[in-house]
Protein backbone atom coordinates (compact mmCIF):
# COMPACT_ATOMS: atom_id res chain seq x y z
CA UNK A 1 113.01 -46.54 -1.84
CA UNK A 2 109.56 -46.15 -3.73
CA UNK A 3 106.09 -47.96 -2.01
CA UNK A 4 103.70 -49.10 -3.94
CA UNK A 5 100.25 -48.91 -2.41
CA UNK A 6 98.74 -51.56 -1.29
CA UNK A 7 95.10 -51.19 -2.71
CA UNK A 8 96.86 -50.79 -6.15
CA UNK A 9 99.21 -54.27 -5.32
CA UNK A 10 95.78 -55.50 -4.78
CA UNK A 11 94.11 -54.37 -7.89
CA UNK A 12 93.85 -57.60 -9.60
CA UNK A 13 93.58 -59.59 -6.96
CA UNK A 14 89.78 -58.33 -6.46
CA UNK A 15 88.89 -60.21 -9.47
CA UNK A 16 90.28 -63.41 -8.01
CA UNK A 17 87.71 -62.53 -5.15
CA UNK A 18 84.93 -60.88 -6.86
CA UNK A 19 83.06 -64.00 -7.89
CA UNK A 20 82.08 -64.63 -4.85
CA UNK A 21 82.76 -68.32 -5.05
CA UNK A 22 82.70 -71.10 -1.88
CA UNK A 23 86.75 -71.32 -1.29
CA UNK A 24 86.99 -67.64 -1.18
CA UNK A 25 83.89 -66.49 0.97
CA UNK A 26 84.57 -69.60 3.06
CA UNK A 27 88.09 -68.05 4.09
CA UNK A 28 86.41 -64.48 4.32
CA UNK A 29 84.01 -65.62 6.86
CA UNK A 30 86.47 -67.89 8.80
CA UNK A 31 89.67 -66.14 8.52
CA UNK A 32 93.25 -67.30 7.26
CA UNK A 33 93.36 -71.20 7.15
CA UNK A 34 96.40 -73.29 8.08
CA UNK A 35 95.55 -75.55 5.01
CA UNK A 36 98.29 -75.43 2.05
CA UNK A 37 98.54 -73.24 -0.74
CA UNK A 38 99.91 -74.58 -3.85
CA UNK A 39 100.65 -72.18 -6.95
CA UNK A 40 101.35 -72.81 -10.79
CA UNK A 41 102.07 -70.86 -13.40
CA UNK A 42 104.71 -68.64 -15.34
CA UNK A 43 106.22 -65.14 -14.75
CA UNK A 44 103.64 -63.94 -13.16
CA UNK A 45 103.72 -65.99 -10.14
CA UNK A 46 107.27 -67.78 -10.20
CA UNK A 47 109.55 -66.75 -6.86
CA UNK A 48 112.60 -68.39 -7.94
CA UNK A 49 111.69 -71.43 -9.40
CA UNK A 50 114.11 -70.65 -12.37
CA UNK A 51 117.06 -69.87 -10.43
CA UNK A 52 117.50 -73.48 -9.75
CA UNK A 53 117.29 -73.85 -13.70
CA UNK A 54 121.21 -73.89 -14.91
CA UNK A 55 120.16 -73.25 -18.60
CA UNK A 56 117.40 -71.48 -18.37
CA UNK A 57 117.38 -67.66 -19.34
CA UNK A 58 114.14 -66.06 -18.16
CA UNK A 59 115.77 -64.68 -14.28
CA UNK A 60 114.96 -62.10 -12.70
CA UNK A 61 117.68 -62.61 -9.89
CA UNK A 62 119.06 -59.51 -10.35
CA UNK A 63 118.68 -55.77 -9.53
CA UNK A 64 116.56 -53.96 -10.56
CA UNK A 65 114.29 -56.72 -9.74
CA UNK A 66 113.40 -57.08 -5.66
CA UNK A 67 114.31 -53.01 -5.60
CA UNK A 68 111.38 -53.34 -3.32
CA UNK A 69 111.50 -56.44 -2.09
CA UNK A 70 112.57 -56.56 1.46
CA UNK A 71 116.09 -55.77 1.84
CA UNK A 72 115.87 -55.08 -1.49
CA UNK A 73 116.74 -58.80 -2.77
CA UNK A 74 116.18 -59.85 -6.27
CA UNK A 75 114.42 -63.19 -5.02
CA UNK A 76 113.28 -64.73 -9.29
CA UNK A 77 110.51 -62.63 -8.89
CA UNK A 78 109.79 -60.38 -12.06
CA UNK A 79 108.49 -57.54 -10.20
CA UNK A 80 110.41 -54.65 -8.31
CA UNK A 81 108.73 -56.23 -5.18
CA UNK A 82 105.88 -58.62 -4.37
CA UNK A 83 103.88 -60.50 -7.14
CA UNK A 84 100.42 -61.91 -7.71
CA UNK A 85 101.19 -65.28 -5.99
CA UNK A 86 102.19 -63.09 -2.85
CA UNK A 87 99.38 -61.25 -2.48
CA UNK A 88 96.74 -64.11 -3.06
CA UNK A 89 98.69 -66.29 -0.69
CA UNK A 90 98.47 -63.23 1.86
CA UNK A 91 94.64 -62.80 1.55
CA UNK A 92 93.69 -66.49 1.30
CA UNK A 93 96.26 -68.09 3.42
CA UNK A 94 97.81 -66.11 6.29
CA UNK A 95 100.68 -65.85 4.76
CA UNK A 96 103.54 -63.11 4.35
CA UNK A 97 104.46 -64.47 0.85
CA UNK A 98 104.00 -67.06 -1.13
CA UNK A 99 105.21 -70.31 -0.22
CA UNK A 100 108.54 -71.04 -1.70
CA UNK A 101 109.74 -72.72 -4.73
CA UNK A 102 108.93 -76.51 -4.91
CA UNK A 103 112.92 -76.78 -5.97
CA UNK A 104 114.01 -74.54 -3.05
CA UNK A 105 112.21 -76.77 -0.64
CA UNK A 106 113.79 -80.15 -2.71
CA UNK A 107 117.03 -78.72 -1.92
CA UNK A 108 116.54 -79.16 2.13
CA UNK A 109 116.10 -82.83 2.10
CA UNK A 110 116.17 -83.09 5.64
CA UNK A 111 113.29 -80.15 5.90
CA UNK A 112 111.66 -81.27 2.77
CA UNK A 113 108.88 -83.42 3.71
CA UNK A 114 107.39 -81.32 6.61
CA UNK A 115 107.73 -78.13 5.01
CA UNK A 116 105.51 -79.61 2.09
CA UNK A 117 102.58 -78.97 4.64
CA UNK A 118 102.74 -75.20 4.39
CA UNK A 119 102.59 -75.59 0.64
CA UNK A 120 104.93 -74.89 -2.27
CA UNK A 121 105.18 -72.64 -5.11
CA UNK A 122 105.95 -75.03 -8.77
CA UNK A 123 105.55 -71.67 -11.35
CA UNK A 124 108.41 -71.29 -13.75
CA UNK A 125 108.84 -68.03 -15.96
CA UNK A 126 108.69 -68.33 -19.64
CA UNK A 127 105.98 -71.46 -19.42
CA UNK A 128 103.11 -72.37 -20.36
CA UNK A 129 100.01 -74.68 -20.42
CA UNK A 130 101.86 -76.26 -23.89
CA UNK A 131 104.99 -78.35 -22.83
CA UNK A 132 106.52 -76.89 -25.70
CA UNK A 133 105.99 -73.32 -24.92
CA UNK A 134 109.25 -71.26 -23.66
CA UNK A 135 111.44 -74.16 -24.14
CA UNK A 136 113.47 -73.02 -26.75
CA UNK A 137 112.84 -69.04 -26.20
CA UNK A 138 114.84 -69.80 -23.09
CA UNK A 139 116.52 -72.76 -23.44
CA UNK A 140 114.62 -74.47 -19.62
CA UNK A 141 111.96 -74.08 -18.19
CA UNK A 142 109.40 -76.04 -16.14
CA UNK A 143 105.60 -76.49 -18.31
CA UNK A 144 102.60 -77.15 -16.86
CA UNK A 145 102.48 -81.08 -17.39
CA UNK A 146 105.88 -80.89 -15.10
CA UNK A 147 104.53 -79.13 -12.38
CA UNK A 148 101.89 -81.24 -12.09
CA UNK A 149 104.33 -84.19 -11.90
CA UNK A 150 106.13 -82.25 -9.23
CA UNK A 151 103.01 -81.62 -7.11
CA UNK A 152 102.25 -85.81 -7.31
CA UNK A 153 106.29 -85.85 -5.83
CA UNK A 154 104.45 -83.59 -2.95
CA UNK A 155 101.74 -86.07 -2.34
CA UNK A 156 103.67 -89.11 -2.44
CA UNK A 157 106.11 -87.27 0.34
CA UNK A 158 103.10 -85.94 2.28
CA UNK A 159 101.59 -89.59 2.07
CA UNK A 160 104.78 -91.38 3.29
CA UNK A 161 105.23 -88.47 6.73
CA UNK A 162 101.63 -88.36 7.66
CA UNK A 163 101.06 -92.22 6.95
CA UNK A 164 97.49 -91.97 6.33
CA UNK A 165 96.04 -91.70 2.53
CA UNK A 166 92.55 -90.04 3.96
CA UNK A 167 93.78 -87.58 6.10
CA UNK A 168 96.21 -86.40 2.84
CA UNK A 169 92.98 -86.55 0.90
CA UNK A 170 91.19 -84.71 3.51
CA UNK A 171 94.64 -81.93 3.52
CA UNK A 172 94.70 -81.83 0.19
CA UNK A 173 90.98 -81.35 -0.27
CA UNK A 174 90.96 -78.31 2.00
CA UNK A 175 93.88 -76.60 0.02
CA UNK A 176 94.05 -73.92 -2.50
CA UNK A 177 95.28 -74.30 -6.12
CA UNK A 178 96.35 -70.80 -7.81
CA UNK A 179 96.92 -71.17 -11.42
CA UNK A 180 98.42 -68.38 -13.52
CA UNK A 181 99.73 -69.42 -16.71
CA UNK A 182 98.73 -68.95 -20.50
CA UNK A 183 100.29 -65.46 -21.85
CA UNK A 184 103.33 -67.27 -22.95
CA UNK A 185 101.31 -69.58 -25.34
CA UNK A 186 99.82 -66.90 -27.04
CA UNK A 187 102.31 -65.01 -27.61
CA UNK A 188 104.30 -68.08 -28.93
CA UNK A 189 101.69 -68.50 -31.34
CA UNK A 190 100.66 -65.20 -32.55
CA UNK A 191 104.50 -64.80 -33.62
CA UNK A 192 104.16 -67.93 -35.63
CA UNK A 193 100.71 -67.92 -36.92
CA UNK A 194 97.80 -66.42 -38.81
CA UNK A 195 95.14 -65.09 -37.09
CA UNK A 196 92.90 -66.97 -38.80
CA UNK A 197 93.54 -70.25 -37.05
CA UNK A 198 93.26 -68.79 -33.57
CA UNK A 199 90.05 -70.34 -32.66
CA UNK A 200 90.74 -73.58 -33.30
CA UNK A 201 94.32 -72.83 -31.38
CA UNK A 202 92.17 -71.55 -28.39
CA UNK A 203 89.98 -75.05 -28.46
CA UNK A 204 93.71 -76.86 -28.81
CA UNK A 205 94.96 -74.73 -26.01
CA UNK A 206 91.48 -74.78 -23.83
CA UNK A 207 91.70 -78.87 -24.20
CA UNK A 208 95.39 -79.02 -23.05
CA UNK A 209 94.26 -76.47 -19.96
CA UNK A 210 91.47 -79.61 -19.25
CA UNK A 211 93.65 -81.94 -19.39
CA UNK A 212 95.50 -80.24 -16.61
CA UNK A 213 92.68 -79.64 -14.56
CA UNK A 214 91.36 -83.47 -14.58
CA UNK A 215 95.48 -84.80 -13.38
CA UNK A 216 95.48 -81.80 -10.30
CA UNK A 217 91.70 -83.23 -9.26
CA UNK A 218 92.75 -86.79 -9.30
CA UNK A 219 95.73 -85.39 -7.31
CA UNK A 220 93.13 -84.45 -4.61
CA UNK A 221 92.70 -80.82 -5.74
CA UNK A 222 89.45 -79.47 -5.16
CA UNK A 223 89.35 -75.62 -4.96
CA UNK A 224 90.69 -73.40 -7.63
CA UNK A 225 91.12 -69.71 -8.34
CA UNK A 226 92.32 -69.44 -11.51
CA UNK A 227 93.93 -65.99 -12.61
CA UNK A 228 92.80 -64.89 -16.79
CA UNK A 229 95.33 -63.67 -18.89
CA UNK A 230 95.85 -59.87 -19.05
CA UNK A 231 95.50 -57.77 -22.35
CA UNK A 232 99.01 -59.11 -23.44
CA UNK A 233 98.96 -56.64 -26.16
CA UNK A 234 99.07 -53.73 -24.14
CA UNK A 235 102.22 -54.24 -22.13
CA UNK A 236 105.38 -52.34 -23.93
CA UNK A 237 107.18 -55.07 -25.57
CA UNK A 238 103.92 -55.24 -27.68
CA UNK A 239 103.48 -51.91 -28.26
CA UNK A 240 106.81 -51.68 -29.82
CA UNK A 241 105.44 -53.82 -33.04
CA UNK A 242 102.10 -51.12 -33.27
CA UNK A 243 103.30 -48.03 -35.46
CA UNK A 244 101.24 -46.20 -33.18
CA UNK A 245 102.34 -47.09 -29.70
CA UNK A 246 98.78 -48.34 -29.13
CA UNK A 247 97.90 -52.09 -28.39
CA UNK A 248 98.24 -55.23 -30.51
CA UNK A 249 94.35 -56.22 -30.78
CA UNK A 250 95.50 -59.99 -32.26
CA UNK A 251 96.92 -60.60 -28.69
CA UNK A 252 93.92 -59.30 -27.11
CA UNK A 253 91.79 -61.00 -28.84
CA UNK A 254 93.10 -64.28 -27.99
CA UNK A 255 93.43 -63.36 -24.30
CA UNK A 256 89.42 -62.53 -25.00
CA UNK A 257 89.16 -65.97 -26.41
CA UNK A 258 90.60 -67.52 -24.21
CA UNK A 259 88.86 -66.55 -20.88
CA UNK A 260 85.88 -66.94 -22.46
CA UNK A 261 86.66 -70.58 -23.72
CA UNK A 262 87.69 -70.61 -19.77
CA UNK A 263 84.14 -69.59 -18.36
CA UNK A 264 82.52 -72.65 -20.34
CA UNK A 265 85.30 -74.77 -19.35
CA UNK A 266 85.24 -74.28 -15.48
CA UNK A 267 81.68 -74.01 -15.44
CA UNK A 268 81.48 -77.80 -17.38
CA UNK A 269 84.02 -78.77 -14.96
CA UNK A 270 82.02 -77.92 -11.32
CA UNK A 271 78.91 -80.18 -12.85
CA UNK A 272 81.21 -82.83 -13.85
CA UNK A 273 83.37 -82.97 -11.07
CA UNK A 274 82.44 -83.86 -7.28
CA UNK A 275 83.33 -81.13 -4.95
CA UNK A 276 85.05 -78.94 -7.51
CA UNK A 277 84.90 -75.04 -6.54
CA UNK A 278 86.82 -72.58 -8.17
CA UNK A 279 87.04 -68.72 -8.85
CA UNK A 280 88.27 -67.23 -12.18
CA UNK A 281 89.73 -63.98 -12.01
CA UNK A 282 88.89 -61.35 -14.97
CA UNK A 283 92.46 -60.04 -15.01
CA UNK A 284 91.86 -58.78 -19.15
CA UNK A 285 88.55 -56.65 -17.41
CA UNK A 286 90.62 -55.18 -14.25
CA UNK A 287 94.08 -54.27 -16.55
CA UNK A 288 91.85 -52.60 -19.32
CA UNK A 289 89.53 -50.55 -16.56
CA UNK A 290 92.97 -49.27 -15.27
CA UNK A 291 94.63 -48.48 -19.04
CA UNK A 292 91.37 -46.96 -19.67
CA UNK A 293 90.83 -45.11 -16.38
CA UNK A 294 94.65 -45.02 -15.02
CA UNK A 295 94.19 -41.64 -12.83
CA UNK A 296 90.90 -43.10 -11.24
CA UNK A 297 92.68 -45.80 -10.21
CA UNK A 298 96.06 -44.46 -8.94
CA UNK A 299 98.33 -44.47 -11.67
CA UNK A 300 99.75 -42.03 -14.07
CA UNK A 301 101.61 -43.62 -16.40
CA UNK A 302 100.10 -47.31 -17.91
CA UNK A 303 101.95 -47.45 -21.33
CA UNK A 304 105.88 -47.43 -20.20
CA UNK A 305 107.59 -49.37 -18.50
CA UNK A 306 109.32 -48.01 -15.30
CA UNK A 307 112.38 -50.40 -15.71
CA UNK A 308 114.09 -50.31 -19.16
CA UNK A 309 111.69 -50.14 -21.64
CA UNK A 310 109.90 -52.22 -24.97
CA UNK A 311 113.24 -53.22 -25.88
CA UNK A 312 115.19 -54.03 -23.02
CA UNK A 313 115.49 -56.07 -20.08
CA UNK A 314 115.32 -54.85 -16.78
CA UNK A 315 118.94 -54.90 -15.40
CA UNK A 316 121.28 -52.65 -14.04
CA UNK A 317 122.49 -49.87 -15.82
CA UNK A 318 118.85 -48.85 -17.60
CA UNK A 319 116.32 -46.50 -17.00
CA UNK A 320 114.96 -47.06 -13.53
CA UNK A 321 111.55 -44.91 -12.00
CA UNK A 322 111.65 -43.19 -8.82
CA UNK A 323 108.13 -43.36 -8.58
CA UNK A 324 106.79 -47.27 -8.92
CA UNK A 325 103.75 -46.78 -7.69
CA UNK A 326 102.31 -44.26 -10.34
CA UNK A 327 103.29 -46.93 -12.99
CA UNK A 328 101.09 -50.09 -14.31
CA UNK A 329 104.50 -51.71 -15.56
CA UNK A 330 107.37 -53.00 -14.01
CA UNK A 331 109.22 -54.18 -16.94
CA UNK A 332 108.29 -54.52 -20.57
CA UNK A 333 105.80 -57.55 -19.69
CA UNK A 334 105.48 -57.43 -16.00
CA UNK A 335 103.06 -55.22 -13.59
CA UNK A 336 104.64 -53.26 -10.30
């Protein structure tokens, strides 16, 4: 079985931490905190939401996926073993993994309620911050504006076993909100649209994002750390539509766009908002400084995938690496 480092699991992660900002150095100076962590997103940070999902076809419950997982189970995560949500739960909330799939935990009704206070997990593969986005691509899955509605199920059920509205305030308050979510939007849109209109798509897409934001902090949610998009347009099912084999600049450029629309927003946001703190991680910055720099920063191969390829999906039966931990890519959108 192939290891991947842990310094290069954590690559990204240090740009979740880098900023320096009060909910992370808080838990640096104090340790892990028994507070909840509650995650949203897409691919990039959903552990099995979509297995509950009868229609939906973005799954990664199957081999090769969780070849490194322990006991090598293919748990919904797209990644050969742990993925961003994992690792930021780990640093930030002394935990092993991330905390399970909000539909996982709705399935143990008699477990339900008091499990809530170790946090749950609502991202969905294939979503995005547009309702619309991924919901015909595969058929199901769970947008932002519904895992939002899930997480008010959580406070309503933390409300009704604690009894008290402050102290679930006070909870609430003290927990961390990971956000991942956005690739799947621009991709949707680049396949469907002109370049041209991609700024006022980014103030369309920025708006939605704040709309978001304002329904999780009237929710309770105080402390954020957001993860960017990465360069979408360097991961191998892009490069398959560049003659080349180089990178698709019109996705970059809206992943560009969009984190900078993101600074302004978040930064509008902590003057607005009482007691809002948040980081935002430069994931475009960190995933470019290793494509550009891959031996400096462990890897040798940052263009191919290590399971299937551009083309294909990452199942049994295609090309699998023995060596995950020299390569940037999992699967043809995924990192290891």
């Amino acid at each position: 079985m192939a290891n991947v480092a842990p310094q290069k699991l954590l690559l990204f992660v240090i740009y979740v931490v880098a900023n320096g900002i009060m909910i992370i150095t808080v838990h640096a100076a104090t340790g892990k905190t028994d507070a909840p962590i509650f995650i949203f997103g897409d691919s990039t940070a959903d552990v099995g939401t979509n297995n509950f999902l009868k229609t939906c076809t973005a799954k990664a419950d199957h081999l090769y996926n969780g070849v490194d997982f322990p006991f090598s189970k293919s748990t919904g995560r797209f990644s050969n073993g742990k993925n961003a949500a994992d690792l930021i739960a780990s640093l930030l909330g002394g935990y092993k993994v991330s905390p399970p799939p909000f539909l996982s935990l709705l399935a143990h009704k008699r477990t339900f309620k008091r499990n809530l206070l170790r946090g749950a997990n609502f991202a969905s593969g294939g979503s995005g911050i547009f309702s619309a986005t991924g919901q015909v691509t595969f058929n199901k899955v769970i947008c932002m504006e519904e895992q939002i509605q899930q997480f008010a199920t959580v406070r309503r059920n933390i409300t009704e076993l604690l009894g008290s509205p402050k102290v679930v305030d006070d909870l609430l308050e003290k927990s961390i909100y990971l956000i991942s979510i956005g690739s799947n939007d621009l991709v949707e849109y680049a396949l469907t649209h002109s370049p041209s209109d991609s700024k006022q798509f980014i103030a369309n897409l920025t708006q939605a994002y704040a709309t978001h934001l304002t329904n999780l902090y009237n929710l309770g949610a105080r402390k954020f750390a957001i993860i960017g998009i990465p360069p979408i347009g360097c991961c191998p099912a892009a490069r398959v539509f560049n003659d080349t084999g180089g990178c698709v600049e019109v996705l970059n450029d809206g992943a560009r766009l969009f984190y900078k629309s993101m600074q302004s927003l978040f930064r509008e946001f902590s003057l607005l908002f009482k007691g809002f703190k948040y980081s935002l991680g430069n994931t475009y910055a960190m995933t470019m400084n290793v494509i550009d720099n891959p031996r400096g920063n462990g890897f040798k191969e940052v263009i191919a995938a290590c399971c299937g390829n551009g083309t294909t999906d990452c199942v049994v039966g295609v090309n699998l690496c023995a060596n995950r931990g020299d390569f940037l890519f999992w699967d043809k959108f995924h990192p290891t």
